[in-house]
Structures are given as structure tokens and as C-alpha cells.
C-alpha atoms as a PDB file:
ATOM      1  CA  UNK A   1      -5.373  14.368   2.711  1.00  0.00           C
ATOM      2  CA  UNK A   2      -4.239  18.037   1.791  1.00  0.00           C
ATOM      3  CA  UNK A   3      -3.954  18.757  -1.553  1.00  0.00           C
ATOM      4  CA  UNK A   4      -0.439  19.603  -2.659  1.00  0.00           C
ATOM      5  CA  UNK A   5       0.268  19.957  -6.179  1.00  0.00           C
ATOM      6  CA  UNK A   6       4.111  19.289  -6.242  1.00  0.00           C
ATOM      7  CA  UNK A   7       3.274  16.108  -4.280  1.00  0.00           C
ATOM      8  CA  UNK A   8       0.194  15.197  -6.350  1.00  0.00           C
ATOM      9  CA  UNK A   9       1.010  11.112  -7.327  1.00  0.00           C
ATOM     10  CA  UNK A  10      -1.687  10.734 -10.499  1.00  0.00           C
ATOM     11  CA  UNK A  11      -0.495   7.892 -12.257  1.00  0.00           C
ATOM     12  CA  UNK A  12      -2.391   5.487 -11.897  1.00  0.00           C
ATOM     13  CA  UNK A  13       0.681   2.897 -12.902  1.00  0.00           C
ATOM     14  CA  UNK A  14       2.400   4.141  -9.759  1.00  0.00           C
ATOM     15  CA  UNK A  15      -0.126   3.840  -8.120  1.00  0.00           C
ATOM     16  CA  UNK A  16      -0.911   0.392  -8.435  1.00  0.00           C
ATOM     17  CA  UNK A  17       2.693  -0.462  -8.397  1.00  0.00           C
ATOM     18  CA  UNK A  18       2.862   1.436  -4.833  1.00  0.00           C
ATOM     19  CA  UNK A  19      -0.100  -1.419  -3.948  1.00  0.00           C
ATOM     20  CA  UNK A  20       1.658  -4.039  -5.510  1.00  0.00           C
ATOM     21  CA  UNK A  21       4.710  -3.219  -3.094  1.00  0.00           C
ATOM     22  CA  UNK A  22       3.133  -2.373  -0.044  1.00  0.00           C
ATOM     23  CA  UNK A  23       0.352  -4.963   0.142  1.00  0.00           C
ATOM     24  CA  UNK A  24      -0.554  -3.939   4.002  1.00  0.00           C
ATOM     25  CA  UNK A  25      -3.107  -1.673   3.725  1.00  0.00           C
ATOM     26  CA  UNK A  26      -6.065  -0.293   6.211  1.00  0.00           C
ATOM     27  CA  UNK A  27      -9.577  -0.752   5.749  1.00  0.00           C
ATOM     28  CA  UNK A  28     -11.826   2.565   6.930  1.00  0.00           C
ATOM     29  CA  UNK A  29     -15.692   3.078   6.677  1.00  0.00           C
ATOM     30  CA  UNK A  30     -17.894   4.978   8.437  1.00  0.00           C
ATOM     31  CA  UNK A  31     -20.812   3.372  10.103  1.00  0.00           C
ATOM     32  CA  UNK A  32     -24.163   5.081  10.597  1.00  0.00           C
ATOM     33  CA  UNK A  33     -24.740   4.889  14.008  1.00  0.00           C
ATOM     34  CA  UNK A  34     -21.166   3.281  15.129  1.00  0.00           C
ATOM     35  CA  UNK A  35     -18.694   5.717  13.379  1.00  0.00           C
ATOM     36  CA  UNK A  36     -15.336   4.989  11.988  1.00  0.00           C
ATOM     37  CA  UNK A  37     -14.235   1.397  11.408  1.00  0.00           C
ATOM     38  CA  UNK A  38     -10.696   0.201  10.849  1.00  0.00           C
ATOM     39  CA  UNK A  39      -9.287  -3.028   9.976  1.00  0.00           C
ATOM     40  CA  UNK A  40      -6.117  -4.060   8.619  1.00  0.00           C
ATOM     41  CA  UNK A  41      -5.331  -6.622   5.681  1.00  0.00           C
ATOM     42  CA  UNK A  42      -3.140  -7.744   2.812  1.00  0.00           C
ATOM     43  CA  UNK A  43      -4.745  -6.364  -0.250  1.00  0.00           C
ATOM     44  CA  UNK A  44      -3.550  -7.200  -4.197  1.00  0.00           C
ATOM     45  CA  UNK A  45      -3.760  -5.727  -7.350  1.00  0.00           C
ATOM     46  CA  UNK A  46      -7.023  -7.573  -9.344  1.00  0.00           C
ATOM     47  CA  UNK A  47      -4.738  -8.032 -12.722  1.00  0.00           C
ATOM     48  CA  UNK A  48      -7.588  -8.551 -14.889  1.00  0.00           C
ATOM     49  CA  UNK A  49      -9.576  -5.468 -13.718  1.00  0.00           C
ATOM     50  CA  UNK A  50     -10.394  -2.541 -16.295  1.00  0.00           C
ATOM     51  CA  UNK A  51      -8.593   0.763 -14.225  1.00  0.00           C
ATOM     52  CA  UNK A  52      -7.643  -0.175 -10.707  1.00  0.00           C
ATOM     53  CA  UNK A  53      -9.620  -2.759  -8.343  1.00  0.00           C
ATOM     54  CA  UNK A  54      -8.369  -4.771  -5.001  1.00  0.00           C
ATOM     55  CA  UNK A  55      -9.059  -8.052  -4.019  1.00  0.00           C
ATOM     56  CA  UNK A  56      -8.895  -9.382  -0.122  1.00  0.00           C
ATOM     57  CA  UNK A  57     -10.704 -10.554   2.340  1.00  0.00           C
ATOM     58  CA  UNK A  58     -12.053  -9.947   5.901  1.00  0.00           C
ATOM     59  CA  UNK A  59     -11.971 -12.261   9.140  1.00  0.00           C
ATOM     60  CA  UNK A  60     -15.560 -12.722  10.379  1.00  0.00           C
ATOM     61  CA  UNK A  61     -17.363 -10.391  11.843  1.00  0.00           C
ATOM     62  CA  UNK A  62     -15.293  -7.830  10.025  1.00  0.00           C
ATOM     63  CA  UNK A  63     -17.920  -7.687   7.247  1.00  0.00           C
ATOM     64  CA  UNK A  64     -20.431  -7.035  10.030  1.00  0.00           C
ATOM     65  CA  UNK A  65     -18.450  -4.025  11.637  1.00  0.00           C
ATOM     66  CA  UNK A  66     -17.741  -2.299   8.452  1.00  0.00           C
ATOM     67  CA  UNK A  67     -21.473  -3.710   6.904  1.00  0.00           C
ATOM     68  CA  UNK A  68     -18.915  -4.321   3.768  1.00  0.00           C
ATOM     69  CA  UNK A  69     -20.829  -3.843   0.495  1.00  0.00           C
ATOM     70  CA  UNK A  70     -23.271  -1.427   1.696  1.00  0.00           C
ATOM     71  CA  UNK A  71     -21.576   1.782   1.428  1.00  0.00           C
ATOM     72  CA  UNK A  72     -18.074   3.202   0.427  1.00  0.00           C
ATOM     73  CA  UNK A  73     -14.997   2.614   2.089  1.00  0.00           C
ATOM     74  CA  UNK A  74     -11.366   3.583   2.203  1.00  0.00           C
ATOM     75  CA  UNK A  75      -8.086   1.765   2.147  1.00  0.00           C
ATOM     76  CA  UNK A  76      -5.250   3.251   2.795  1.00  0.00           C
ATOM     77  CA  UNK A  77      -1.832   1.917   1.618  1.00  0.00           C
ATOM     78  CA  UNK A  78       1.882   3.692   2.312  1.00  0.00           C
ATOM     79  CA  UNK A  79       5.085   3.599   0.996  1.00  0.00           C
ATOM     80  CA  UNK A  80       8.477   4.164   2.238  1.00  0.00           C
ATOM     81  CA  UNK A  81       8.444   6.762   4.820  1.00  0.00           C
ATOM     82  CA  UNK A  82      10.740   8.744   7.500  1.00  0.00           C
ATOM     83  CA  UNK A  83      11.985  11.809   9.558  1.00  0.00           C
ATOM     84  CA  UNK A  84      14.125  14.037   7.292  1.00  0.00           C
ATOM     85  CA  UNK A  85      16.249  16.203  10.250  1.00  0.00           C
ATOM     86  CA  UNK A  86      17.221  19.771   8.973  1.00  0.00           C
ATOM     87  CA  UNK A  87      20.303  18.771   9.580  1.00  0.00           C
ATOM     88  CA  UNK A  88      20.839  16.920   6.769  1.00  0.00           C
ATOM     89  CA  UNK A  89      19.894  19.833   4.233  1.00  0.00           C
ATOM     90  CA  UNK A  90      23.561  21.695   4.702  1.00  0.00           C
ATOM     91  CA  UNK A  91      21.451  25.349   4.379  1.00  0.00           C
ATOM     92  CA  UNK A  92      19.699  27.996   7.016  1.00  0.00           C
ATOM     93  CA  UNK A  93      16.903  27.886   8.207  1.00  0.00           C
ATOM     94  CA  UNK A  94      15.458  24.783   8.033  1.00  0.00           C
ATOM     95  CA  UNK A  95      13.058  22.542   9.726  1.00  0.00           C
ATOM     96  CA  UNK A  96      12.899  19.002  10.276  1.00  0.00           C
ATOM     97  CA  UNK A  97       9.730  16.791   8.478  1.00  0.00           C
ATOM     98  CA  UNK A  98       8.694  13.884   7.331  1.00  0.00           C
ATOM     99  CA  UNK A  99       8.846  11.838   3.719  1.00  0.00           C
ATOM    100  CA  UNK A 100       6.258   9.768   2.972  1.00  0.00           C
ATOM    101  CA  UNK A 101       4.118   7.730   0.175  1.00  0.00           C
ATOM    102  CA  UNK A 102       0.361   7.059   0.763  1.00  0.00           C
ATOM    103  CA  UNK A 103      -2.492   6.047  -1.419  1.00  0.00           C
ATOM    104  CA  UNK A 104      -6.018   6.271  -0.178  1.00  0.00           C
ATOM    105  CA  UNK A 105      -8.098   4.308  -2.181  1.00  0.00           C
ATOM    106  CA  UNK A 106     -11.779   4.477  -2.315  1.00  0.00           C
ATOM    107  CA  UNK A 107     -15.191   2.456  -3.525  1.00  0.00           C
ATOM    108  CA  UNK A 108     -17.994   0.148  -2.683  1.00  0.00           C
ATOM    109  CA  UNK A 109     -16.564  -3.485  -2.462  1.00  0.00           C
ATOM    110  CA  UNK A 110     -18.352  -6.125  -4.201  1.00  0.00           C
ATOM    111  CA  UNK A 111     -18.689  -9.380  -1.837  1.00  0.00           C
ATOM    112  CA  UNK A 112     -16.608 -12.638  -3.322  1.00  0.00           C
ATOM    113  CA  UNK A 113     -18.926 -15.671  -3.575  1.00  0.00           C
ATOM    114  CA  UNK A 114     -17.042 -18.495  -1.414  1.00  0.00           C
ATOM    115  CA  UNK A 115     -15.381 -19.840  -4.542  1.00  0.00           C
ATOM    116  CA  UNK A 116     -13.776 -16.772  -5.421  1.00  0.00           C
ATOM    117  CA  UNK A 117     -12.765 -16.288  -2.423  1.00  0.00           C
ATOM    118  CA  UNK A 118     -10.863 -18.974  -2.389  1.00  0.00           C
ATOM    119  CA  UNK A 119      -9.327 -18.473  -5.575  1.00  0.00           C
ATOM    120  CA  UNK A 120      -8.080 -14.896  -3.689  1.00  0.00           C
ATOM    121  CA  UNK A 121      -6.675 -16.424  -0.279  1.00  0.00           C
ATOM    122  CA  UNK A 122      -4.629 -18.971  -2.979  1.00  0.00           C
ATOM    123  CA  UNK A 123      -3.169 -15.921  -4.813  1.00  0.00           C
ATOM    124  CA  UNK A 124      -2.093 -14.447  -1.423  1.00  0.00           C
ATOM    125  CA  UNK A 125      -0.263 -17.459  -0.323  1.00  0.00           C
ATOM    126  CA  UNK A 126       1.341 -17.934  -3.607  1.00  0.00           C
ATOM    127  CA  UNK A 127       2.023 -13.980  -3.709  1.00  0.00           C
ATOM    128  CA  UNK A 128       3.922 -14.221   0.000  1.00  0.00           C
ATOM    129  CA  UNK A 129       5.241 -17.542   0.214  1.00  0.00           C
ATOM    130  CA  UNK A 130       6.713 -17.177  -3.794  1.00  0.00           C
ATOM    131  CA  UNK A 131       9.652 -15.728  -2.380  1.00  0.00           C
ATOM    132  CA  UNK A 132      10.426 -18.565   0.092  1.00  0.00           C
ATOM    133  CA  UNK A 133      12.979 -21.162  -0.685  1.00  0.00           C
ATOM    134  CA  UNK A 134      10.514 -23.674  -0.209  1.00  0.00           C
ATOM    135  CA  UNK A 135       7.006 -22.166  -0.713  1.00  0.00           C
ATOM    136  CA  UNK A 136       4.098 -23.477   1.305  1.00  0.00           C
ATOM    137  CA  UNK A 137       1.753 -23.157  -1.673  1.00  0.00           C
ATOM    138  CA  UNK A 138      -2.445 -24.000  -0.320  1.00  0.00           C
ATOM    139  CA  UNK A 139      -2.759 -26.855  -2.748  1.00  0.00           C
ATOM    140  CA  UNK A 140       0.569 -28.669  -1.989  1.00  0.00           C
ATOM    141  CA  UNK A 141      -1.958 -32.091  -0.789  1.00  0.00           C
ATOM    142  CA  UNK A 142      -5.133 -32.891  -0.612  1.00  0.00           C
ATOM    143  CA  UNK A 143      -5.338 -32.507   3.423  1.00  0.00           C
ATOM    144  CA  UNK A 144      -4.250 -29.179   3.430  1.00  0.00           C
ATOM    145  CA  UNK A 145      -6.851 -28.699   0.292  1.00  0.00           C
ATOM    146  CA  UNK A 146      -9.533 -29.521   2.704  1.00  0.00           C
ATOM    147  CA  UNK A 147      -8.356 -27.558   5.119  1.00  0.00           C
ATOM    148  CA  UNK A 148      -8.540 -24.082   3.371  1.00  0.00           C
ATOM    149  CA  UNK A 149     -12.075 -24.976   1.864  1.00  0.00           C
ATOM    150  CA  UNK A 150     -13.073 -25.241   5.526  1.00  0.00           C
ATOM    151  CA  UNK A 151     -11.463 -22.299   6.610  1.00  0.00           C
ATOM    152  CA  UNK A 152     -12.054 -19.764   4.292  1.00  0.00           C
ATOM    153  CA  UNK A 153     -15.886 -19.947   5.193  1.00  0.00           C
ATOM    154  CA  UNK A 154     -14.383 -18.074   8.482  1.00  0.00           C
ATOM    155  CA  UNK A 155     -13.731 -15.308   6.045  1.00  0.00           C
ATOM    156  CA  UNK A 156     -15.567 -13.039   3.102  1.00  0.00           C
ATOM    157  CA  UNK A 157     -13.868 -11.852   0.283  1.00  0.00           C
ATOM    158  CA  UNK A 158     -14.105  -8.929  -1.343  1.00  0.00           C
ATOM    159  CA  UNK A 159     -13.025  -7.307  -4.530  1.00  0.00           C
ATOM    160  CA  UNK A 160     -12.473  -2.962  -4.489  1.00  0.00           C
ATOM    161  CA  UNK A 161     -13.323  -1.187  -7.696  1.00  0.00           C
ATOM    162  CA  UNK A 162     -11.361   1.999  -7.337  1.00  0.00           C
ATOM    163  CA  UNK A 163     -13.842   4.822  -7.882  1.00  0.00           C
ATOM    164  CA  UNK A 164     -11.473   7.477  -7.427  1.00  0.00           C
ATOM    165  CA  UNK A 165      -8.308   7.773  -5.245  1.00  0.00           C
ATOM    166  CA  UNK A 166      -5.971  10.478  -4.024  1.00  0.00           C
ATOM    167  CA  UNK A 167      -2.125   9.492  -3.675  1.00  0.00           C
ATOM    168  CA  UNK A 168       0.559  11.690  -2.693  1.00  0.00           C
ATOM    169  CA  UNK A 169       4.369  11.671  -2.503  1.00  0.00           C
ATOM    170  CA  UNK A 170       6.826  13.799  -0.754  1.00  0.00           C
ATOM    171  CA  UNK A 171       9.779  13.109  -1.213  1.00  0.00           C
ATOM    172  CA  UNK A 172      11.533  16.855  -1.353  1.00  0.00           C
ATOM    173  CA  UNK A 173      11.029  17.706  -4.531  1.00  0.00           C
ATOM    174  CA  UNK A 174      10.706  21.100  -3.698  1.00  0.00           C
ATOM    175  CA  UNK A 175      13.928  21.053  -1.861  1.00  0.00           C
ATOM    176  CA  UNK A 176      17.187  21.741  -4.407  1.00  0.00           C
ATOM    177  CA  UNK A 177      19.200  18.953  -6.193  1.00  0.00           C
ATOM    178  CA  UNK A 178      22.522  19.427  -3.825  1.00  0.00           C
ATOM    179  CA  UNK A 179      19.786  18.910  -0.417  1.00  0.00           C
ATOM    180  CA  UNK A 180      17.953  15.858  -2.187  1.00  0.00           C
ATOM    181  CA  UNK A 181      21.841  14.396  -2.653  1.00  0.00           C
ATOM    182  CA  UNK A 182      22.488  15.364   1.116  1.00  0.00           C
ATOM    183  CA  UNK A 183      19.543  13.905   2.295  1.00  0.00           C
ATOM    184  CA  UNK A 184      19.623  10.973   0.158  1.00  0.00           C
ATOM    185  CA  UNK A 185      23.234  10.241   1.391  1.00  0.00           C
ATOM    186  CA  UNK A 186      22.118  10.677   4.751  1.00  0.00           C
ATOM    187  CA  UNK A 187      19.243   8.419   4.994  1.00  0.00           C
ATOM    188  CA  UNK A 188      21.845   5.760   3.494  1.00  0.00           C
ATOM    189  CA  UNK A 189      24.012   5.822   6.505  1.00  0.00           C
ATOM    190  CA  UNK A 190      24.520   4.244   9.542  1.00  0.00           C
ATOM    191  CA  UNK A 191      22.517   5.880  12.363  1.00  0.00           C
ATOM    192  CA  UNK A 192      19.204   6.290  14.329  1.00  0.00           C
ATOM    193  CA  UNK A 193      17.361   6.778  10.721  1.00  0.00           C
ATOM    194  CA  UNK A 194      19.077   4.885   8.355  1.00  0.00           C
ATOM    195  CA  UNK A 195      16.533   4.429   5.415  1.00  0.00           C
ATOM    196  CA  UNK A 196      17.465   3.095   2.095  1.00  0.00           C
ATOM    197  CA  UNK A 197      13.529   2.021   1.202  1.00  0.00           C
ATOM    198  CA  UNK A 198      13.087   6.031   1.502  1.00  0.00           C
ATOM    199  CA  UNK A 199      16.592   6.707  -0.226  1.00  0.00           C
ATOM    200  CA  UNK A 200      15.672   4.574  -2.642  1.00  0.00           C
ATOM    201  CA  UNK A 201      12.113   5.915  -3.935  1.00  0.00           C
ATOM    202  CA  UNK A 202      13.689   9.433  -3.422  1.00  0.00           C
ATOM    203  CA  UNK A 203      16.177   8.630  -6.438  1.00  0.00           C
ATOM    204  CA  UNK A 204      13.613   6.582  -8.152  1.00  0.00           C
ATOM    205  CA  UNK A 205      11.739   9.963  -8.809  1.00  0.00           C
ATOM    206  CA  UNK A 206      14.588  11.487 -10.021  1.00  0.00           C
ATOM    207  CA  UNK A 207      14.446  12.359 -14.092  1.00  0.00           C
ATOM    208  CA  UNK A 208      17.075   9.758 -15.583  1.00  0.00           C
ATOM    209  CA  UNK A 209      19.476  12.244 -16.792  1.00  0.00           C
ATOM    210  CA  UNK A 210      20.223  13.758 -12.858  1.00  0.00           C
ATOM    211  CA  UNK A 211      20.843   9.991 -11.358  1.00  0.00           C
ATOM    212  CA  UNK A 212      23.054   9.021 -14.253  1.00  0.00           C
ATOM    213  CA  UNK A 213      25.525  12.025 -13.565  1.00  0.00           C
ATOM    214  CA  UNK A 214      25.592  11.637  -9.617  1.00  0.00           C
END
């Protein structure tokens, strides 16, 4: 990813709040011999991890294709994004682009023993069915307890130390106050790219004082 200072997303907070949000993510490696690998899974935040780490898991043969645990890999997780038309900015010149958050994330995962791995797939079904009116939690009898220990041998879990990752955000803060409002207000309309996700993280950047007097 170029490197952009006044895009530059360091905190590591924000960062794993951006993962917490946007629990999607892509899995990349590079193979010796077979080249780039990518796979796509829910990922979460491991809680009680020192720094930043990820826990998920992979459908079999994923682990084969990527040869997970032998080498580093790279997953990738975004944000809000969109067009921004030049339109929108109210000055001359102008060109159109694109806002965007992204986090790659790299390290060498560490393979989940079959227990643990099951202890992961029940935090993602809690995680996505919490919001549900009535969740479908893993546990809810004994029959569907059965079920998942069967299942989840048709899987390997993984957990993702975070060695080192490079996040960025641009959300036109390079652009003046009166074009963020302009933009902001314009990706909160009606139309072909209405946004408010985008809107929203563009005003959650925003130092305090500027959103309280808009």
C-alpha cells in the first residue's frame, strides 16, 4: 500500500476497532511454487491477546492452499468506502477519487487444536447471530451440540498474531473544512452514491470542537 503520511491510520485502537466492525476480511499468502493465494473469511478480534491477534478459521483444503502456519500471510480488512465526484467539492479544478479505510494485517498464524477451534466458530455465531431477535446460539440443544463437534473437523482454526500492519484512511483530510462539509452532505443524500457508512467515519475523524459547531 503507498505510504501517505496524512492518511497514515497508527493506532492500533482504531485499528482493531476497524476489525471489530468490518469482520470480512481476505486471507493472502504467497505459495512457493503456486503463487498468490486468496481466501475470504470472518475474522475477530482475540480479546485476551497482548497487542493485536485474529482468530478464524479455514474450510478444508484451505489450510492446504495457503500451507497455513508455515509462512506469513496477509489479511486484509476495509472500511467504509466510495467515489467522491469533484462535483461535490464546490471549487476549480478538481478531480473525482475515491475514500476508503483498509487495514492489511500481517503474521504467521498459529493452528487452533480442534477444541479451540470450536470455542472460535461458537464466538462467531454468538458475535453474528447476537443481534438477531431470536439468536441461533451453537449450544441451544444437545443435537445441534453434536452437530458442530462433527462439523468443525471440516475446518482448522487459526489464531493471527499481528507482527506488524499498515492501515490507512482517506477520508479528505487534506481537502478544506467547507469541501469535507460539501462532501459529507453529499454522500448523505439521495442519489447514485448515497453513503452515510462513509459520511459517517468522515465526521467521526473530525476533532470534537469542528462537529460540535456544524
Amino acid at each position: 500500500m503507498r505510504h501517505n503520511a496524512d492518511y497514515a491510520l497508527d493506532d492500533l485502537d482504531a485499528v482493531r476497532a476497524l476489525v471489530d466492525e468490518n469482520p470480512w476480511a481476505t486471507l493472502v499468502s504467497h505459495v512457493p511454487g503456486r503463487g498468490l493465494v486468496a481466501s475470504h473469511y470472518p475474522v475477530l478480534v482475540d480479546d485476551g491477546a497482548e497487542g493485536l491477534a485474529l482468530v478464524s478459521h479455514v474450510g478444508r483444503p484451505d489450510e492446504r492452499l495457503h500451507e497455513l502456519g508455515a509462512h506469513e500471510v496477509m489479511i486484509v480488512v476495509s472500511g467504509p468506502s466510495g467515489y467522491v465526484s469533484p462535483s461535490w467539492y464546490g471549487t476549480s479544478p478538481a478531480v473525482p477519487t475515491w475514500n476508503f479505510v483498509v487495514a492489511h494485517l500481517y503474521g504467521v498464524p498459529e493452528i487452533l487444536s480442534d477444541d479451540d477451534n470450536l470455542a472460535v466458530l461458537d464466538r462467531l455465531v454468538t458475535r453474528f447471530e447476537a443481534p438477531l431477535p431470536n439468536p441461533f446460539v451453537m449450544h441451544r440443544s444437545l443435537e445441534n451440540t453434536e452437530y458442530a463437534e462433527r462439523i468443525v473437523h471440516g475446518t482448522v482454526g487459526f489464531r493471527l498474531p499481528v507482527a506488524r500492519f499498515d492501515a490507512k484512511q482517506k477520508l479528505s483530510q487534506d481537502k478544506p473544512d467547507a469541501v469535507v462539509d460539501r462532501v459529507v452532505a453529499a454522500l448523505r443524500a439521495p442519489g447514485p452514491y448515497v453513503n452515510p457508512a462513509l459520511a459517517d467515519r468522515m465526521d467521526a475523524i473530525r476533532p470534537r470542537e469542528e462537529r460540535h459547531t456544524r
